[in-house]
Protein backbone atom coordinates (compact mmCIF):
# COMPACT_ATOMS: atom_id res chain seq x y z
CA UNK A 1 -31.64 0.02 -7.37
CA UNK A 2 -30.57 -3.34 -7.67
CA UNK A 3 -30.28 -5.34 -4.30
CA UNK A 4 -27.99 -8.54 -4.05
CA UNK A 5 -28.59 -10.75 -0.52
CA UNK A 6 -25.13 -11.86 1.43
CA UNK A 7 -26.13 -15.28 4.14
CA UNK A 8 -23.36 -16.46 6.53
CA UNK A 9 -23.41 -17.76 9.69
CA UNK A 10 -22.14 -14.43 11.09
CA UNK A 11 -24.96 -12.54 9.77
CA UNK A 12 -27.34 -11.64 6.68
CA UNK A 13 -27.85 -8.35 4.99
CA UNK A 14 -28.55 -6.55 2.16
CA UNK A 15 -26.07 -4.74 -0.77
CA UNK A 16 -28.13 -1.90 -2.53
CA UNK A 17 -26.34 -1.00 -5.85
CA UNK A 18 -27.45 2.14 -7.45
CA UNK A 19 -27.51 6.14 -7.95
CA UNK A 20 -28.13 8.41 -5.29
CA UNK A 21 -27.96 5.68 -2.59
CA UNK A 22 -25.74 8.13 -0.12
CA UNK A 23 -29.32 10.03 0.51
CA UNK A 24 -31.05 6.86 1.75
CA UNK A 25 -28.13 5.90 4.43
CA UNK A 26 -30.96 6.06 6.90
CA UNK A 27 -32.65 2.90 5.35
CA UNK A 28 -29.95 0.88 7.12
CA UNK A 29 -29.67 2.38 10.36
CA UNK A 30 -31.15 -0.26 13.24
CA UNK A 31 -34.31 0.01 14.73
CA UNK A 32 -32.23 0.07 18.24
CA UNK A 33 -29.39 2.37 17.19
CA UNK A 34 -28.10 4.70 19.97
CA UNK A 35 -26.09 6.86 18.08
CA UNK A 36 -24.17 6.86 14.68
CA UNK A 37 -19.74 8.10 14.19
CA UNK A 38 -19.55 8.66 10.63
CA UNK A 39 -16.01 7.56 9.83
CA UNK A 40 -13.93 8.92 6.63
CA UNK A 41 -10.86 10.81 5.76
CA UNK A 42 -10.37 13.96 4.53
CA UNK A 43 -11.15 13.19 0.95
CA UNK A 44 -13.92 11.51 0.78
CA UNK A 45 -15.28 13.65 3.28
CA UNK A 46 -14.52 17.10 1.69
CA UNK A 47 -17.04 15.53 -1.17
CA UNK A 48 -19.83 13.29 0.72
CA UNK A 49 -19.62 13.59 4.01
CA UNK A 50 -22.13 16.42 4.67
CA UNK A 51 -24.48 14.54 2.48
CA UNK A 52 -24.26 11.22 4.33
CA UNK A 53 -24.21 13.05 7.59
CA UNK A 54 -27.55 14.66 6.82
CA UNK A 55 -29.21 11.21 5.35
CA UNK A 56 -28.26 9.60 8.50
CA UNK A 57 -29.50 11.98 10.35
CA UNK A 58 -32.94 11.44 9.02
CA UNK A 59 -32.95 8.06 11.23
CA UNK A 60 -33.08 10.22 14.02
CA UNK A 61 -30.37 9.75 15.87
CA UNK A 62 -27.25 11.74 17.06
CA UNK A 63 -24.51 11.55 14.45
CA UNK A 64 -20.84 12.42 15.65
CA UNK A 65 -18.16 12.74 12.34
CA UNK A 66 -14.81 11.18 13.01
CA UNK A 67 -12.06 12.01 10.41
CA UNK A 68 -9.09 9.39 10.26
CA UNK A 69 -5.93 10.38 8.17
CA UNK A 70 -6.29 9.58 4.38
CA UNK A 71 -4.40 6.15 2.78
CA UNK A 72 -2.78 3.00 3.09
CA UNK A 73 0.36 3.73 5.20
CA UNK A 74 -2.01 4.95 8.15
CA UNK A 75 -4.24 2.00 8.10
CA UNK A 76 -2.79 0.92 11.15
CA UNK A 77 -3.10 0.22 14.70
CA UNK A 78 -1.93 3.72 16.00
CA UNK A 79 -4.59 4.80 13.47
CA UNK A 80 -7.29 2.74 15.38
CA UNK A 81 -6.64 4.19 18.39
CA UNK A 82 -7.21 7.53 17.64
CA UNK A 83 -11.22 6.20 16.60
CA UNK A 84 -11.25 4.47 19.91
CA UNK A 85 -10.28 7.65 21.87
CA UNK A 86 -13.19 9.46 20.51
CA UNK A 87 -15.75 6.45 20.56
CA UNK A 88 -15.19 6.31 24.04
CA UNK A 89 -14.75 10.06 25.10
CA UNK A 90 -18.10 10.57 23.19
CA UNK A 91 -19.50 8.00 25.68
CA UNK A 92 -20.56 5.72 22.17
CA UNK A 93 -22.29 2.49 23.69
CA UNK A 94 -23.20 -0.76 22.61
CA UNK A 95 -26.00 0.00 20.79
CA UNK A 96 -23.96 2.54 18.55
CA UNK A 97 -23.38 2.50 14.69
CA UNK A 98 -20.32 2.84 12.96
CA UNK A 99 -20.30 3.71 9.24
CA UNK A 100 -17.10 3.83 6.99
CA UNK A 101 -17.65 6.38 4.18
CA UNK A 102 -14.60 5.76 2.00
CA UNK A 103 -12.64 3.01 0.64
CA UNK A 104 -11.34 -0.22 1.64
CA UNK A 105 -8.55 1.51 3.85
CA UNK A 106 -11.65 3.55 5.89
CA UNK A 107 -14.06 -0.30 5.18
CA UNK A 108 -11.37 -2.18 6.84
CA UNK A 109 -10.47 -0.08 10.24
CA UNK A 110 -13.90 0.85 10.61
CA UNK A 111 -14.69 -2.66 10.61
CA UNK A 112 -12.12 -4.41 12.66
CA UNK A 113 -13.02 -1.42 15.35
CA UNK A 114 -16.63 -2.42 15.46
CA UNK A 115 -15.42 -5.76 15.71
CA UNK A 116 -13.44 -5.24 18.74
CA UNK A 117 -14.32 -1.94 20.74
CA UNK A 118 -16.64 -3.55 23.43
CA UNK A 119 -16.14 -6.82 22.01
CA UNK A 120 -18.43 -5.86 19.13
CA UNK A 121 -20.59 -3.10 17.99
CA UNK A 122 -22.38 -2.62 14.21
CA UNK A 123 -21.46 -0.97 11.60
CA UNK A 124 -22.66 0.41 7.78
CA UNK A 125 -20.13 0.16 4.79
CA UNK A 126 -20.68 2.92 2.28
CA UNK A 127 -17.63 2.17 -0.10
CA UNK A 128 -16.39 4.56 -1.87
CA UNK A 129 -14.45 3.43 -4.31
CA UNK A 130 -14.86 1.02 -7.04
CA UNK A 131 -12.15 -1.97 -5.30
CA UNK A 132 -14.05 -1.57 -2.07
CA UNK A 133 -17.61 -1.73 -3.73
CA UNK A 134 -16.94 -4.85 -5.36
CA UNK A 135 -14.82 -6.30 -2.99
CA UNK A 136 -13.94 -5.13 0.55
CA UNK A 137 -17.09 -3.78 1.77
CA UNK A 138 -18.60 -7.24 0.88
CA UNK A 139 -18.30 -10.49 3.24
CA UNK A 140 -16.91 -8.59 6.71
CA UNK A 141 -13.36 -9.64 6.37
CA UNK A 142 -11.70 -6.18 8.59
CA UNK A 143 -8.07 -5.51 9.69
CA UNK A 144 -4.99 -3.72 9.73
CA UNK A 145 -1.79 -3.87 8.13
CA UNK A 146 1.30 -4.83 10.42
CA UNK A 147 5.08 -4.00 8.68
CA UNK A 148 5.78 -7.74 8.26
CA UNK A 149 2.23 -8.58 6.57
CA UNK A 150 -0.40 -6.72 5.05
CA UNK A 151 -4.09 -7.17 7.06
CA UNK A 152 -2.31 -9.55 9.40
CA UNK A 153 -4.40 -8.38 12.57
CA UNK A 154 -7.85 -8.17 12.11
CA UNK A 155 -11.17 -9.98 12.59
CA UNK A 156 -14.27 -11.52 10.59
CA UNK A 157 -17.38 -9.00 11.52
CA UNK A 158 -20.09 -8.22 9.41
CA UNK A 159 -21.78 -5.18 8.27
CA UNK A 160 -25.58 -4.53 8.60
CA UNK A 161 -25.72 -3.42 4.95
CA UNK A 162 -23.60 -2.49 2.53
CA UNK A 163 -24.44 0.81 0.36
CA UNK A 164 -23.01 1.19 -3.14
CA UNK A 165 -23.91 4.69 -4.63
CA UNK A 166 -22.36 4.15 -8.26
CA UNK A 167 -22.67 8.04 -8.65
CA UNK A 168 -19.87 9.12 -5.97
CA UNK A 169 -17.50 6.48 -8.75
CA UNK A 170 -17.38 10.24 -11.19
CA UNK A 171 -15.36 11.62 -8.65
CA UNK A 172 -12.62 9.01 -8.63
CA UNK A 173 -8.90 9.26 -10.56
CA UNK A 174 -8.59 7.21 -13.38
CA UNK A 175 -6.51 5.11 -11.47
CA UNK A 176 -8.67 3.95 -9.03
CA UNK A 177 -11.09 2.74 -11.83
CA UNK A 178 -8.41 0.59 -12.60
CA UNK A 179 -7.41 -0.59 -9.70
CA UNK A 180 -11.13 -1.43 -8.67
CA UNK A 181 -11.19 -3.27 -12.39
CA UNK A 182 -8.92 -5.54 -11.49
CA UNK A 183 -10.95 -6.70 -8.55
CA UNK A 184 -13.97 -7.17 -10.89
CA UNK A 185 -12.08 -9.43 -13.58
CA UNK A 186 -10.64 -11.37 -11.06
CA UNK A 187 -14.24 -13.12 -10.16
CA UNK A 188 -13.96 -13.85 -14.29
CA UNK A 189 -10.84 -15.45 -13.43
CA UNK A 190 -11.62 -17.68 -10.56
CA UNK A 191 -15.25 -18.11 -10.67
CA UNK A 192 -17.58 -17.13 -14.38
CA UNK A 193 -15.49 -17.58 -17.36
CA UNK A 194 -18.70 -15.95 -19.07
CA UNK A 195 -18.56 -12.55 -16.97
CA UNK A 196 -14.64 -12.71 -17.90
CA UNK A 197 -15.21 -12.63 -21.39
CA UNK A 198 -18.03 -9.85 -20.99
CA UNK A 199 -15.16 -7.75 -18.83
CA UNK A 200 -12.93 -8.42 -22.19
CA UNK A 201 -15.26 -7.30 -24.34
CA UNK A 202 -16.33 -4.03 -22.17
CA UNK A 203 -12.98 -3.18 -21.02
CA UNK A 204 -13.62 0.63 -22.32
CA UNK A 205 -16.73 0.89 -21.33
CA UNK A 206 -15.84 0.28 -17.79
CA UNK A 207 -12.79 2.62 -17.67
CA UNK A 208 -15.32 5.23 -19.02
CA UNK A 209 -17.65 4.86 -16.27
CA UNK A 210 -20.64 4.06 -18.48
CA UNK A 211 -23.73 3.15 -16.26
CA UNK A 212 -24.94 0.25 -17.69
CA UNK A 213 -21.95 -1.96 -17.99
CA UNK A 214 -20.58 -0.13 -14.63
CA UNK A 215 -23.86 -1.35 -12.33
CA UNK A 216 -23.45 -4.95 -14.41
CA UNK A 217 -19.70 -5.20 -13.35
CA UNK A 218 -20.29 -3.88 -9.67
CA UNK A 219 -23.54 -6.18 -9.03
CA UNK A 220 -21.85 -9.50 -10.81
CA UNK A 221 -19.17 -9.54 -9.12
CA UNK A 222 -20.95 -8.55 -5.41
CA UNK A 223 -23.09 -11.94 -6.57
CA UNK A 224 -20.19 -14.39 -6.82
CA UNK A 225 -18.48 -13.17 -4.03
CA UNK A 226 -21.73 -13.24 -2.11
CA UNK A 227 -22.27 -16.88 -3.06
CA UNK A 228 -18.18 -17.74 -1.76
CA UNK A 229 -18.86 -15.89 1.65
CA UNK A 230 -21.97 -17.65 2.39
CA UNK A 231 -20.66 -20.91 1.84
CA UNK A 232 -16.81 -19.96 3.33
CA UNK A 233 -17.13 -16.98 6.00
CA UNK A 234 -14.38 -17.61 7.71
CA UNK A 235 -11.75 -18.17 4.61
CA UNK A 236 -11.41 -22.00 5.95
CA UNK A 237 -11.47 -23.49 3.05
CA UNK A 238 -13.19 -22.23 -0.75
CA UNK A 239 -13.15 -18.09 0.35
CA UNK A 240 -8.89 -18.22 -0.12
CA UNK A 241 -9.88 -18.66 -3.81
CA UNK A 242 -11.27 -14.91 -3.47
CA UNK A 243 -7.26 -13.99 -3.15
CA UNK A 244 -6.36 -15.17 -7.06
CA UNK A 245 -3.64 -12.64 -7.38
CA UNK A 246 -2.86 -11.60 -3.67
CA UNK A 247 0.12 -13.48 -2.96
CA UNK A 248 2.32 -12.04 -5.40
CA UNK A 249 0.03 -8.45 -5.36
CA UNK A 250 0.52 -8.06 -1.34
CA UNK A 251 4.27 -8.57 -1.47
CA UNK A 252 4.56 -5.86 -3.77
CA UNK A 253 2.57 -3.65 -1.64
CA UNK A 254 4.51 -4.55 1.23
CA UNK A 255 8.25 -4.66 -0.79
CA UNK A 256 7.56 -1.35 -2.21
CA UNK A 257 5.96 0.10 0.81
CA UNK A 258 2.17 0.54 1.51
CA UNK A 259 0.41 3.16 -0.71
CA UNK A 260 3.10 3.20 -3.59
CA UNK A 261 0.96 0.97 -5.94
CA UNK A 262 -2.70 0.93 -4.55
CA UNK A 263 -4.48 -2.43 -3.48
CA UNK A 264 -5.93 -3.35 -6.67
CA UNK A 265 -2.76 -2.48 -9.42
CA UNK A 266 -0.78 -4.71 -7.40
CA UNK A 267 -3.86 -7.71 -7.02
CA UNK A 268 -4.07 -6.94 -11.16
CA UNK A 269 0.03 -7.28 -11.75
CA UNK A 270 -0.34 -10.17 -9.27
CA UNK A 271 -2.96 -11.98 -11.20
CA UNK A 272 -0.57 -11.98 -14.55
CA UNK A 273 1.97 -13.68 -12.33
CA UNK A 274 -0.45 -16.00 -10.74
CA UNK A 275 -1.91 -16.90 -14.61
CA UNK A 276 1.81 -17.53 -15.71
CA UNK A 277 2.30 -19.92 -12.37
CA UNK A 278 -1.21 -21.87 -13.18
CA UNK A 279 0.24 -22.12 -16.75
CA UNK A 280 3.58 -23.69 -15.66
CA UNK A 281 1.99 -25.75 -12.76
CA UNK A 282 -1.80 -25.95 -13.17
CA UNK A 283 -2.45 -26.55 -16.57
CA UNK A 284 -3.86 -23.14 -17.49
CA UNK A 285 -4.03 -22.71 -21.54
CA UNK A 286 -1.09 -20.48 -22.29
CA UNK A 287 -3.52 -18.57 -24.55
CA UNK A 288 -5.76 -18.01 -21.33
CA UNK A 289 -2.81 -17.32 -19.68
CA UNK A 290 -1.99 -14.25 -22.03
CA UNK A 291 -5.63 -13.32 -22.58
CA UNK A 292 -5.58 -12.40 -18.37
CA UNK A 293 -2.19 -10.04 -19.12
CA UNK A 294 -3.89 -8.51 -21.79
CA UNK A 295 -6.83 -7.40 -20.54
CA UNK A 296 -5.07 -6.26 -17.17
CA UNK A 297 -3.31 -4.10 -19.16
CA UNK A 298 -6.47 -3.34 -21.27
CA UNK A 299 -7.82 -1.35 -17.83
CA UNK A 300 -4.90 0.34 -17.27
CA UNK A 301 -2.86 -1.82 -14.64
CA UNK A 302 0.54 -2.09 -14.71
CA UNK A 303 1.10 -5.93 -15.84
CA UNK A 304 5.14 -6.20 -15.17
CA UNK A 305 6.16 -6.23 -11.46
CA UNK A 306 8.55 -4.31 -9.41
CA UNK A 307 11.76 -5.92 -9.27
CA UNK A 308 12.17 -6.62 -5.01
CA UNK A 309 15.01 -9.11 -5.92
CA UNK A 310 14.10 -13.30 -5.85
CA UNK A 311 14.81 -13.54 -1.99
CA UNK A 312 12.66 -10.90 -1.10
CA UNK A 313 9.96 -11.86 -3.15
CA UNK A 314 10.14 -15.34 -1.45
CA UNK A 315 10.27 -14.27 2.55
CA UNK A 316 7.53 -11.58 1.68
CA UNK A 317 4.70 -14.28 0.31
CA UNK A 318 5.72 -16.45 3.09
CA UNK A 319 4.40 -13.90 5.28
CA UNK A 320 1.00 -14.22 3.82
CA UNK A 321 -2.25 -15.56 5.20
CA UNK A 322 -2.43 -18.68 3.14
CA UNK A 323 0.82 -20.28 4.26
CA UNK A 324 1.27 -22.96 6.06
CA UNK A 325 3.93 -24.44 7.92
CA UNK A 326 6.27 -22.51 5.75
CA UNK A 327 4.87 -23.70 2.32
CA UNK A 328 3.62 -20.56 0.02
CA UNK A 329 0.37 -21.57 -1.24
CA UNK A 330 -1.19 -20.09 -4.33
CA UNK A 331 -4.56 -19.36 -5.95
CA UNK A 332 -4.17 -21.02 -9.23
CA UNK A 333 -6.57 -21.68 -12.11
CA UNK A 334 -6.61 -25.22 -13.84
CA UNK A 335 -8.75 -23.40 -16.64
CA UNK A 336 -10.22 -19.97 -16.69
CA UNK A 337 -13.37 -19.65 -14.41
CA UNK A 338 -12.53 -22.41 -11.73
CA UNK A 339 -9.17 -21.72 -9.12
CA UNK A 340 -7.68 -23.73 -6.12
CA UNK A 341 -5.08 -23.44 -3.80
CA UNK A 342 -1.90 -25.39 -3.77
CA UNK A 343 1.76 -25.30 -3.41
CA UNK A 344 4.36 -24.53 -6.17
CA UNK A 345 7.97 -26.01 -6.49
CA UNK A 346 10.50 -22.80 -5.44
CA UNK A 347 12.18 -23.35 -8.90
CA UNK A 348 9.03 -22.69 -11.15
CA UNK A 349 7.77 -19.28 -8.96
CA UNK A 350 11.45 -18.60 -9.29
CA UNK A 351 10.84 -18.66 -13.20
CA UNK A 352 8.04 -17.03 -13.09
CA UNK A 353 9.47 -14.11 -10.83
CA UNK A 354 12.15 -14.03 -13.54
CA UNK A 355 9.62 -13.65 -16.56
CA UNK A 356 7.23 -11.60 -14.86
CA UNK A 357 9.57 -9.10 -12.98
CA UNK A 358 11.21 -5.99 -14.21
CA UNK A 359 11.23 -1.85 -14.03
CA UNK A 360 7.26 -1.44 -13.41
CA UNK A 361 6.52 1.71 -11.95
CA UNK A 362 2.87 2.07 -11.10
């Protein structure tokens, strides 16, 4: 097991990265805990939730299973009321313990639900897939999607632990290895150069699932985003830099429709756009530039993006969190391993839309 500390001012914990971890849940149940509502869908839990039931049960206390409907288009307020219905016909009180066995759709409403139902409870991330271990489970950022904006409502809360079995990763599609891949390169991109050049070079051992490189990848980049939240928990300031991609990868989510691409193809496709804007704007190599589309498309991610027409492109990342007073803003690298956020003239994301946009179908 390999253990990586997370410090903000909202709370410290642990992440424990390894094999087998779903049978040691009960390691990060509370002293205090009333009672524990195991949250998934019907997925996840057709594989894991008996087996995380019975390790929390080991803690001792009463564990209640609450399945939620399965993907993106449900992560939603209507979905959140259908926990809060059963938290609170269950009688769960303060002193409960929510845990969200699944992905970052499961992470994220599980989350923003502890955050909110009586004005704060805890709660245990045991992600599920690769995008959420590396990324979603880590640094309590929880929410739901809204029509107009994707996690537009939601609420900083952190977790009391996060546990990453890297075993329950077998069980995954192909696809959502790659989508989870694009999360990992992405700290490359914005924050280690180095660990971007390792991802290059290990590209196929990662889509194959190989331990070694899989438990370096997953624990690297749970370090450097670690390091971002503890200095930035509340995204005020260096954390946006954790979005490199976003912009352009959450208005295709929310031009095609949530749950046609998943989270992470679109942050990958976004990240080629987002290298060619840096390029144009930032002064990104070119060669840089073209190593990032490469080696999105070297983990399987589509790297050409849906064609939502130029308008709709614009009033959709206007809609994101980063805006201000009207003004896009994007994460942008001056050179590979270092990002910030700025503004970009209309006309040169207008060429870049052009270049980067055409018949992708995830």
């Amino acid at each position: 097991m390999q253990e990586v500390a997370v410090a903000t001012a909202g709370g410290a914990y642990p992440i424990r990265i390894g094999g087998g971890r779903l049978d040691h849940l009960a390691e990060s149940v509370p002293a205090d805990a009333s009672r524990i509502a195991l949250v998934t869908n019907p997925t996840v839990g057709a594989h894991y939730a008996d087996r995380a039931e019975r390790a929390l049960a080991a803690s001792g206390r009463p564990v209640s299973r609450i399945v939620l409907p399965d993907g993106e288009s449900h992560k939603t307020l209507a979905t959140l009321q259908m926990l809060f219905d059963t938290l609170l016909a269950e009688r769960f009180d303060r002193r409960c313990l929510l845990v969200a066995l699944g992905g970052g759709v499961i992470g994220d409403m599980v989350g923003f639900a502890a955050a909110v139902y009586m004005r704060g409870v805890r709660f245990l991330q045991v992600p599920t897939t690769l995008l959420a271990q590396v990324d979603s489970s880590v640094g309590g950022k929880t929410g739901v999607n809204h029509p107009l904006g994707k996690n537009m409502i939601g609420a900083f809360h952190q977790p009391v632990a996060v546990e990453i079995d890297t075993d329950v990763l077998q069980t995954l599609p192909a696809r959502e290895i790659s989508a989870g891949l694009a999360e990992v390169i992405k700290y490359g991109c914005i924050l280690d150069a180095a660990f971007f050049t390792w991802c290059e070079a290990e590209a196929g051992a990662l889509r194959a699932l190989r331990p070694e490189a899989l438990a370096r990848a997953i624990a690297r980049s749970c370090e450097l985003k670690a390091q971002v939240v503890g200095r930035d928990e509340r995204e005020s300031g260096e954390r946006a830099i954790l979005n490199f991609g976003h912009t352009f990868g959450h208005a295709i989510e929310a031009g095609l429709g949530y749950g046609q691409w998943l989270h992470g193809e679109a942050v990958g496709c976004g990240m080629v756009q987002a290298a060619a804007l840096s390029a144009r704007v930032a002064g990104l190599a070119a060669a840089d530039a073209s190593r990032i589309g490469a080696l999105v498309e070297a983990i399987g991610c589509p790297a050409v993006a849906p064609d939502l027409g130029a308008e709709r492109w614009l009033e959709l990342m206007q809609v994101d969190k980063k805006a201000e007073g009207g003004q896009i803003r994007f994460v942008l690298l001056p050179e590979l391993g270092r990002a910030i956020v700025r503004t970009a003239p209309e006309a040169e994301v207008r060429a870049v839309l052009a270049a980067t946009v055409g018949t992708a179908v995830a």
